[in-house]
C-alpha atoms as a PDB file:
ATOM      1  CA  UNK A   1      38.542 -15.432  -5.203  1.00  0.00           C
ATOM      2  CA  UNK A   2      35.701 -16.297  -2.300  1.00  0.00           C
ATOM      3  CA  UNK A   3      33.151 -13.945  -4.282  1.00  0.00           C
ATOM      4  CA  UNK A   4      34.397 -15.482  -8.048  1.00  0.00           C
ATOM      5  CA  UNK A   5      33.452 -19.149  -6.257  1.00  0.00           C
ATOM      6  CA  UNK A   6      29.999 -17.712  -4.737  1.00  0.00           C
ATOM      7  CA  UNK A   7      28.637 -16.676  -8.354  1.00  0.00           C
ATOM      8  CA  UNK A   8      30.294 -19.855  -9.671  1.00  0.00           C
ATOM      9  CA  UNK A   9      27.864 -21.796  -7.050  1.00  0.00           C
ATOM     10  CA  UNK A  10      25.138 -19.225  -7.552  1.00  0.00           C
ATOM     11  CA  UNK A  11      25.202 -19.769 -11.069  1.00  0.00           C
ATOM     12  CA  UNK A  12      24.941 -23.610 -10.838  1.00  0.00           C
ATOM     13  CA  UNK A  13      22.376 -23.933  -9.049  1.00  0.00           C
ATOM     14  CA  UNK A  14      20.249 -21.089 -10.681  1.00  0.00           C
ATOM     15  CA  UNK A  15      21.232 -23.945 -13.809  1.00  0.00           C
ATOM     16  CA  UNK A  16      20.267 -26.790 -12.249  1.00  0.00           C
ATOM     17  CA  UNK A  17      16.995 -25.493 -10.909  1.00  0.00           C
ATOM     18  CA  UNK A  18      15.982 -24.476 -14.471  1.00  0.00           C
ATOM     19  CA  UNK A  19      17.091 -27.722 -16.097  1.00  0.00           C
ATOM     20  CA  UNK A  20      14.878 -29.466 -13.298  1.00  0.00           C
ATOM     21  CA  UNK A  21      12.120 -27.083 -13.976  1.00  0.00           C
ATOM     22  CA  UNK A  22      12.720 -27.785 -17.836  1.00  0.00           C
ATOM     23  CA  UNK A  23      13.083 -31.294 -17.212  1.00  0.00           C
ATOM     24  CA  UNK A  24       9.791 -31.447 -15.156  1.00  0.00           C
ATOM     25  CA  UNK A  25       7.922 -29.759 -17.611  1.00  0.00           C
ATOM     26  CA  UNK A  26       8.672 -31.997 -20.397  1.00  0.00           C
ATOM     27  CA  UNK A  27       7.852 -35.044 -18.259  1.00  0.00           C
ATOM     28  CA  UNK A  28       4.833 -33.682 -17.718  1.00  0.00           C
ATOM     29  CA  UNK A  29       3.915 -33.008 -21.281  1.00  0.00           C
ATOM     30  CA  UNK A  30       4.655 -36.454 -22.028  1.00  0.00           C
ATOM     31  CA  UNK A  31       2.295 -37.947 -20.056  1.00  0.00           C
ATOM     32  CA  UNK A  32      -0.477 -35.718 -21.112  1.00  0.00           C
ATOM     33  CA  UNK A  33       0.449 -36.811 -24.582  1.00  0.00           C
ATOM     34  CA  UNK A  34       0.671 -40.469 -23.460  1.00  0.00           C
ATOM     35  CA  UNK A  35      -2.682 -40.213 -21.368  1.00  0.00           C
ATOM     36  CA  UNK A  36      -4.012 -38.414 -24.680  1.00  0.00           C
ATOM     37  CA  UNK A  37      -3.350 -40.944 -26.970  1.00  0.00           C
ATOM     38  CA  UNK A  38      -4.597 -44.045 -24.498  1.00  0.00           C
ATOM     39  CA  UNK A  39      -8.071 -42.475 -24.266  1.00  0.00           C
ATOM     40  CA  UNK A  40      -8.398 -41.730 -28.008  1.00  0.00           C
ATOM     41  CA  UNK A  41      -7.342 -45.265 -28.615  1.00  0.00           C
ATOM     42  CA  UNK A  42      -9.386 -46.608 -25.708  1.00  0.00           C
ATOM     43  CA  UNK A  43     -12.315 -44.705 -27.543  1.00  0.00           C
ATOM     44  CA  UNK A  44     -12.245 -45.880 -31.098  1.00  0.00           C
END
């Protein structure tokens, strides 16, 4: 039962930290696109 619970957590948080990471990542990308398409415009 204890150990069941300690994978259950183990697993969640293994999930969560990835989703974050995932998350993050696409922020990131984002903004370079964002920052990307300001200077082009900002150019012409």
């Amino acid at each position: 039962m204890l150990e069941a619970l300690l994978v259950g957590v183990c697993m969640f948080l293994v999930f969560g930290l990835v989703a974050l990471a995932a998350a993050s990542l696409a922020a990131a990308l984002a903004l370079a696109t964002l920052a990307r398409d300001c200077e082009e415009r900002e150019g012409r």
